[in-house]
PDB file of N, CA and C in Angstrom:
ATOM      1  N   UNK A   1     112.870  75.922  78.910  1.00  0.00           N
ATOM      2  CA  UNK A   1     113.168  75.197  80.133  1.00  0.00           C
ATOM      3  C   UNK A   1     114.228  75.935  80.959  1.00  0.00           C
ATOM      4  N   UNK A   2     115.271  76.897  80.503  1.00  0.00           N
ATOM      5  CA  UNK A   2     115.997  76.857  80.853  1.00  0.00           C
ATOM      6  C   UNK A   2     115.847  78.609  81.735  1.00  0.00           C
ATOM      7  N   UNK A   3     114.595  79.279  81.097  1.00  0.00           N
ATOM      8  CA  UNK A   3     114.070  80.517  81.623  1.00  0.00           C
ATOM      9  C   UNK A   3     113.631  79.974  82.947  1.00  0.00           C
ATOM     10  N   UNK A   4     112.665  78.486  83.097  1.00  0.00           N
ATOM     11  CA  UNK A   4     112.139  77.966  83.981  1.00  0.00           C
ATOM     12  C   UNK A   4     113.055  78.125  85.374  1.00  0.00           C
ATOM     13  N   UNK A   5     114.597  77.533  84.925  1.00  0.00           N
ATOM     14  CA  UNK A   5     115.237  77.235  85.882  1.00  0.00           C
ATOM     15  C   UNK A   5     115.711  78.221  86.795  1.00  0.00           C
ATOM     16  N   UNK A   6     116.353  79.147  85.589  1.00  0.00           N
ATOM     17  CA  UNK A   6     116.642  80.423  86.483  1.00  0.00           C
ATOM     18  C   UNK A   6     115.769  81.391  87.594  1.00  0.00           C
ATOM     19  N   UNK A   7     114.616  81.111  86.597  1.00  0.00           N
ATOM     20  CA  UNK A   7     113.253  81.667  87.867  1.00  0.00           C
ATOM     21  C   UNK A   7     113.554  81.040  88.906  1.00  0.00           C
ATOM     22  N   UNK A   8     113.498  79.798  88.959  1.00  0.00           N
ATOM     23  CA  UNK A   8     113.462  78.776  90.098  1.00  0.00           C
ATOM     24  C   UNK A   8     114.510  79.397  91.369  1.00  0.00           C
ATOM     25  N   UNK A   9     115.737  78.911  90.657  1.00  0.00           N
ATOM     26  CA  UNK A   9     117.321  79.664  91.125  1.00  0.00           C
ATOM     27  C   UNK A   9     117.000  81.025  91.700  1.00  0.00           C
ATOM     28  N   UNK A  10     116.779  81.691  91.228  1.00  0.00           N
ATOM     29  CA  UNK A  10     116.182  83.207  91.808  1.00  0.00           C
ATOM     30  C   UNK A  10     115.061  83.002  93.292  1.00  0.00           C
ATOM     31  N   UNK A  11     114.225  82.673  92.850  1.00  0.00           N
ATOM     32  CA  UNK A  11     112.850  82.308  93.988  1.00  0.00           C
ATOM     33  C   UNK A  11     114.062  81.435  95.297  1.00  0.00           C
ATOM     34  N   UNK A  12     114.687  80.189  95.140  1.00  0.00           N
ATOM     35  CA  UNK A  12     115.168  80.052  95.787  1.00  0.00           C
ATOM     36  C   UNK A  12     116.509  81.055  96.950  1.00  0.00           C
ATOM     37  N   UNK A  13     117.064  81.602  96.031  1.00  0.00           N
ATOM     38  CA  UNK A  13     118.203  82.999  96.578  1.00  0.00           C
ATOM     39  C   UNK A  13     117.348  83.708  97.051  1.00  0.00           C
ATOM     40  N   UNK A  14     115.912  84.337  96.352  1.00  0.00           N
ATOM     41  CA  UNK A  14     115.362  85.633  97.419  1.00  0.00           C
ATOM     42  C   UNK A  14     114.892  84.596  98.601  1.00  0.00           C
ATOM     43  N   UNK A  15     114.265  83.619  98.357  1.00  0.00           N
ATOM     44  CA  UNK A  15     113.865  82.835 100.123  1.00  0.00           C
ATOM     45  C   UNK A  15     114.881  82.195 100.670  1.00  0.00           C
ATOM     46  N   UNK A  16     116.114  82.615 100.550  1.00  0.00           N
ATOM     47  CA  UNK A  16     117.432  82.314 101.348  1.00  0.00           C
ATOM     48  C   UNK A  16     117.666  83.077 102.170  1.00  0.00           C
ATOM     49  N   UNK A  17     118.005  84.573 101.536  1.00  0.00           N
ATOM     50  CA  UNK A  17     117.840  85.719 101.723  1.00  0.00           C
ATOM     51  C   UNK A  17     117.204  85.953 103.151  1.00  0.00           C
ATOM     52  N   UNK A  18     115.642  86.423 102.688  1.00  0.00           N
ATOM     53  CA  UNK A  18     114.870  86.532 103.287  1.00  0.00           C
ATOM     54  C   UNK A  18     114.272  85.746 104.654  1.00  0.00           C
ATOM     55  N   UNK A  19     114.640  84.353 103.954  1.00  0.00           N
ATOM     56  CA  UNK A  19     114.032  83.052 105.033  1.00  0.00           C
ATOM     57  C   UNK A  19     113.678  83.434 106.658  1.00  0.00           C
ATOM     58  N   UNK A  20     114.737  83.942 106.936  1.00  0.00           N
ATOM     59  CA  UNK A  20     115.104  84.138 108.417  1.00  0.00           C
ATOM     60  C   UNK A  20     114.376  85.052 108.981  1.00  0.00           C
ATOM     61  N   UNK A  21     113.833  86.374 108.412  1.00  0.00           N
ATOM     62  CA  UNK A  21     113.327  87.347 108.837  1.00  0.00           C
ATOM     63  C   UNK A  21     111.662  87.571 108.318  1.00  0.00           C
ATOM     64  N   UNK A  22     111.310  86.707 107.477  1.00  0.00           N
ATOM     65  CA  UNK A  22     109.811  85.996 107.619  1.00  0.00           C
ATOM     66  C   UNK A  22     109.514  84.720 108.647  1.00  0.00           C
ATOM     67  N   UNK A  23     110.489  83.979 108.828  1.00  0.00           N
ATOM     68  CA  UNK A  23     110.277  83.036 110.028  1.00  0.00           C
ATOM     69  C   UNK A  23     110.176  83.906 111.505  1.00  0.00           C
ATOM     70  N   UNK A  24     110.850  85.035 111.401  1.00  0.00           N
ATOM     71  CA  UNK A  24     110.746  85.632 112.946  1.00  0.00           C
ATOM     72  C   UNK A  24     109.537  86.443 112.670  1.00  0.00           C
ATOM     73  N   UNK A  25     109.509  86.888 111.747  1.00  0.00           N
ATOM     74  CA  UNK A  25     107.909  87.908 111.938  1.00  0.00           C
ATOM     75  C   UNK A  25     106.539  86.732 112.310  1.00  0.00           C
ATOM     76  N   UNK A  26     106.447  85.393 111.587  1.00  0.00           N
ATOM     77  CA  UNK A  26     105.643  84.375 111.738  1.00  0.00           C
ATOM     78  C   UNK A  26     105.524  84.035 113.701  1.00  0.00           C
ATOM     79  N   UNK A  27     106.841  83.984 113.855  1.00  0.00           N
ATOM     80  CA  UNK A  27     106.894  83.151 115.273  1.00  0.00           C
ATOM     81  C   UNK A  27     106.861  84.069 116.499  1.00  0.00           C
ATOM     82  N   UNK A  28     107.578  85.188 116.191  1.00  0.00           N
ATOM     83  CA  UNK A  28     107.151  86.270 117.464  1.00  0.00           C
ATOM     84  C   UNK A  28     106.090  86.819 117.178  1.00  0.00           C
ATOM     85  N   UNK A  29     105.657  86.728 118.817  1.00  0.00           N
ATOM     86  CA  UNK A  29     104.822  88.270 119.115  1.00  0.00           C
ATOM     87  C   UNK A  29     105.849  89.857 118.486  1.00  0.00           C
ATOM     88  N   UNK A  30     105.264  90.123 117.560  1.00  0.00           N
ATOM     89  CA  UNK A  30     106.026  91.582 117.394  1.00  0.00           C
ATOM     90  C   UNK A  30     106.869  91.664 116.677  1.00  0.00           C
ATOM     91  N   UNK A  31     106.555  90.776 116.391  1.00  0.00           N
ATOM     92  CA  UNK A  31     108.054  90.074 114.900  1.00  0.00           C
ATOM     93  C   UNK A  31     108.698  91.056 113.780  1.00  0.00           C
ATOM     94  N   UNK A  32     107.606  91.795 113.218  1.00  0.00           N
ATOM     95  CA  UNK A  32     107.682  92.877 112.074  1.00  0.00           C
ATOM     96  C   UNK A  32     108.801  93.541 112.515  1.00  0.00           C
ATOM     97  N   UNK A  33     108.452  94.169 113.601  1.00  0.00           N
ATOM     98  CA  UNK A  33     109.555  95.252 114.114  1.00  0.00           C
ATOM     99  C   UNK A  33     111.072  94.549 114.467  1.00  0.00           C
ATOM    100  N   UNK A  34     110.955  93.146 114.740  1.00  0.00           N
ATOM    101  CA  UNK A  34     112.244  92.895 115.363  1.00  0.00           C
ATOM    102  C   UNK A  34     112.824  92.599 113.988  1.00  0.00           C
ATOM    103  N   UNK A  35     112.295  92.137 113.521  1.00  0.00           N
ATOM    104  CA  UNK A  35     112.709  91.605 111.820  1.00  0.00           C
ATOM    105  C   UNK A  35     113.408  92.897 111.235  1.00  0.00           C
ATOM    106  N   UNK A  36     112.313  93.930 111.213  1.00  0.00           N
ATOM    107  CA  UNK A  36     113.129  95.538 110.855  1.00  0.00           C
ATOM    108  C   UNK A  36     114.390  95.928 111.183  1.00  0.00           C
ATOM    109  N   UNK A  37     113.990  95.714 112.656  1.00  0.00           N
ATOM    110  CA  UNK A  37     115.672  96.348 113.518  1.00  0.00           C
ATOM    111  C   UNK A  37     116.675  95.285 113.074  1.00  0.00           C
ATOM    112  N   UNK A  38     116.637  94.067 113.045  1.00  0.00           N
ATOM    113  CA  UNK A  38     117.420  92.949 112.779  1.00  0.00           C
ATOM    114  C   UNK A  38     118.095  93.068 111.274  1.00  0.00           C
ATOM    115  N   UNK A  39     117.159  93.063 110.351  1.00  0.00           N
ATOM    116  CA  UNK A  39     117.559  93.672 108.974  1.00  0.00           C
ATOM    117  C   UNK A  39     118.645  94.679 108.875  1.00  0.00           C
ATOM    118  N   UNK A  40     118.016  96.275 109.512  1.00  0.00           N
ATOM    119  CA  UNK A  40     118.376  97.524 109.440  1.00  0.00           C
ATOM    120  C   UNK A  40     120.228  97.189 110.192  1.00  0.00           C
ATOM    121  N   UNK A  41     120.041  96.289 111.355  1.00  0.00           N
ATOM    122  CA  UNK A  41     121.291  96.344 112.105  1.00  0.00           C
ATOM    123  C   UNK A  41     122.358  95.037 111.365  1.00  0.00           C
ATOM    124  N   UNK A  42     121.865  94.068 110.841  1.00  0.00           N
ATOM    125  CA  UNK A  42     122.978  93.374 110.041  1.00  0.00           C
ATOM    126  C   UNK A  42     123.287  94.554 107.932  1.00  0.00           C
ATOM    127  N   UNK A  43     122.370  95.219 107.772  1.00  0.00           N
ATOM    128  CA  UNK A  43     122.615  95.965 106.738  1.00  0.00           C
ATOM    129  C   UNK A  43     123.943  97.056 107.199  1.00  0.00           C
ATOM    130  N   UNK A  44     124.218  97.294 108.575  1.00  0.00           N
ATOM    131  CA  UNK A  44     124.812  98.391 108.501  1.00  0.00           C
ATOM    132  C   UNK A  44     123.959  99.592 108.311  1.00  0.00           C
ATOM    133  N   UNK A  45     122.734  99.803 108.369  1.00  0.00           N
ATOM    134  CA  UNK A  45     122.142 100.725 108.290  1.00  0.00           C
ATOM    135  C   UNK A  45     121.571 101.349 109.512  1.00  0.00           C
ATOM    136  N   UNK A  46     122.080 100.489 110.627  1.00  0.00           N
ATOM    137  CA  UNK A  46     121.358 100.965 111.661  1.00  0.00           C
ATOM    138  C   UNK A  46     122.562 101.362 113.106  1.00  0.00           C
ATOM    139  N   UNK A  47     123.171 101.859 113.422  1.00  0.00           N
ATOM    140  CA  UNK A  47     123.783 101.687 114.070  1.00  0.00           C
ATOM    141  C   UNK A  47     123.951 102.271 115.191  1.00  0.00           C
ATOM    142  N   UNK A  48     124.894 102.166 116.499  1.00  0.00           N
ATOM    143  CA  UNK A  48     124.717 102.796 117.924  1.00  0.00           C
ATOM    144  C   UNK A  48     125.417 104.371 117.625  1.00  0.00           C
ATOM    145  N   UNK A  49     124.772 105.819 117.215  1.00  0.00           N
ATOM    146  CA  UNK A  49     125.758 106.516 117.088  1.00  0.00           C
ATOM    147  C   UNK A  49     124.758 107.538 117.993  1.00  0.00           C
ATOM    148  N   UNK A  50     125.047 108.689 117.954  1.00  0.00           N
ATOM    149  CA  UNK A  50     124.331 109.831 118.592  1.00  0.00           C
ATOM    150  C   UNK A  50     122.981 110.004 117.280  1.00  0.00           C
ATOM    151  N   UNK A  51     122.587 109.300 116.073  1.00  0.00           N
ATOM    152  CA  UNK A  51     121.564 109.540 115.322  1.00  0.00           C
ATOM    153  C   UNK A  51     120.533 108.643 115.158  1.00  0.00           C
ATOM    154  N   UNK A  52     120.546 107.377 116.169  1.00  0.00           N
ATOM    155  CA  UNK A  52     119.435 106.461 116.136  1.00  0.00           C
ATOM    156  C   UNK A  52     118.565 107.117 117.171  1.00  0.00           C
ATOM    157  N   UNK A  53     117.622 107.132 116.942  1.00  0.00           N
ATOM    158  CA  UNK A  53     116.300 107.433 118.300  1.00  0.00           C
ATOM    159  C   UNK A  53     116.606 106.618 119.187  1.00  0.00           C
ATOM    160  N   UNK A  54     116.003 107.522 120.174  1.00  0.00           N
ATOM    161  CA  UNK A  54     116.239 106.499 121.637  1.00  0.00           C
ATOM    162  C   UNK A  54     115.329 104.997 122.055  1.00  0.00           C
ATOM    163  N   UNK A  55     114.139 105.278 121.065  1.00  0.00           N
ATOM    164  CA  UNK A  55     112.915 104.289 120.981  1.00  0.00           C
ATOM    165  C   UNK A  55     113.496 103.206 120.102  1.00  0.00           C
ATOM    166  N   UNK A  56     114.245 103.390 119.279  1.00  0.00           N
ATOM    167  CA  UNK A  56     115.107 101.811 118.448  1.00  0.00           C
ATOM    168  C   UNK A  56     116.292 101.696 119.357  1.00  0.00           C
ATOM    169  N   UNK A  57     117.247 102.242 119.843  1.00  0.00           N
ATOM    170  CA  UNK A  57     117.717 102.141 120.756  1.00  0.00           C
ATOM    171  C   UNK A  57     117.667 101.007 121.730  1.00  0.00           C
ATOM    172  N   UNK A  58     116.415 101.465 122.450  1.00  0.00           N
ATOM    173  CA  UNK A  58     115.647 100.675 124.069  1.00  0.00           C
ATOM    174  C   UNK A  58     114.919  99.478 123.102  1.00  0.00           C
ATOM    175  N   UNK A  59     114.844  99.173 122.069  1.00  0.00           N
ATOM    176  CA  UNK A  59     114.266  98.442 122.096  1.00  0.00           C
ATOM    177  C   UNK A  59     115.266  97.156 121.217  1.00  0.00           C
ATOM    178  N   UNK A  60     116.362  97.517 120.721  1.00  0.00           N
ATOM    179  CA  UNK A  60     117.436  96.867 120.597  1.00  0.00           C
ATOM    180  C   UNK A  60     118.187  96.348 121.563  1.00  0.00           C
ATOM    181  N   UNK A  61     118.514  97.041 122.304  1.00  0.00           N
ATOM    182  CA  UNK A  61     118.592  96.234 123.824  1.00  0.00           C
ATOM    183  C   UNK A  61     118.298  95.560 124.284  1.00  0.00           C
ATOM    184  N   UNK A  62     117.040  95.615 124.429  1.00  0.00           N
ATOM    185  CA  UNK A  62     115.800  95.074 125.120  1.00  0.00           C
ATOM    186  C   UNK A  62     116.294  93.572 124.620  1.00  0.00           C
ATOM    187  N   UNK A  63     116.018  93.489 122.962  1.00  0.00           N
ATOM    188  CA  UNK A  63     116.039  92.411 122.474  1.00  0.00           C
ATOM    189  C   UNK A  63     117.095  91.679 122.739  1.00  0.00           C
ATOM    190  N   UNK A  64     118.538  92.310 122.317  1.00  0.00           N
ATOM    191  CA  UNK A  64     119.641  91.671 122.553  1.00  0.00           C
ATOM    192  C   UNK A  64     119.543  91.069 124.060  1.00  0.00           C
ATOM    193  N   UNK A  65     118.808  91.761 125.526  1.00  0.00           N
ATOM    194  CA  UNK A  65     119.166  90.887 126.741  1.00  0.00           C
ATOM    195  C   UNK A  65     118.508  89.718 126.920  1.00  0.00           C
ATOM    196  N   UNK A  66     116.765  90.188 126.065  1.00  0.00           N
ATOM    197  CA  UNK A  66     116.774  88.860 126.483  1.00  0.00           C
ATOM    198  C   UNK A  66     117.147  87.793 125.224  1.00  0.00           C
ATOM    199  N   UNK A  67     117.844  87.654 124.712  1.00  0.00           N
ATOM    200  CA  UNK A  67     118.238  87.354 123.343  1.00  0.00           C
ATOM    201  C   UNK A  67     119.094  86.160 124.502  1.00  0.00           C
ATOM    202  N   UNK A  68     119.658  87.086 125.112  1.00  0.00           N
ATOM    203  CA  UNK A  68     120.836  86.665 126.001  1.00  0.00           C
ATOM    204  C   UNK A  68     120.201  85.915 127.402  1.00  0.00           C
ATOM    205  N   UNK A  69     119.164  86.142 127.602  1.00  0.00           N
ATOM    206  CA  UNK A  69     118.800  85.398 128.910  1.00  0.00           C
ATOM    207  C   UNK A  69     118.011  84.213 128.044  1.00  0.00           C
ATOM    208  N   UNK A  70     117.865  84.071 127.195  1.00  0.00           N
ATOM    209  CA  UNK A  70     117.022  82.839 126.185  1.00  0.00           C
ATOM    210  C   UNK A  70     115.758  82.854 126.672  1.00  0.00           C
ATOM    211  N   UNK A  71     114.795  84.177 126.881  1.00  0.00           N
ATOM    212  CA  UNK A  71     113.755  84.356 126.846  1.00  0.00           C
ATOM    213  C   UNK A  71     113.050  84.762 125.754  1.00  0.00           C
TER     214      UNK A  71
END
């Protein structure tokens, strides 16, 4: 019973985790990718330096304005 639980406990933490960035791939148009950049940029893995492409770049932007105009 008690192997049971911890599975459980686990399944619940990875869809905690995760929750947020399978709900946006579900609900946007284009979701995968924003989910990516969104991931990559709260990991610290992604950041504004002279070594991100200009195509994640423009399209981080993009998101953040209209993020900001609530479109």
């Amino acid at each position: 019973m008690e192997v049971v639980i911890r599975i459980l406990q686990a399944i619940r933490r990875w869809g905690q985790r995760l929750g947020p960035y399978v709900l946006l791939e579900l609900v946007m148009p284009g979701g995968t990718l924003f989910a990516l950049l969104l991931f990559l940029y709260q990991s610290k893995k992604l950041s504004f330096g002279a070594a991100i492409p200009r195509a994640a770049m423009a399209m981080t932007r993009a998101l953040v304005v209209n993020v900001r105009q609530g479109t």
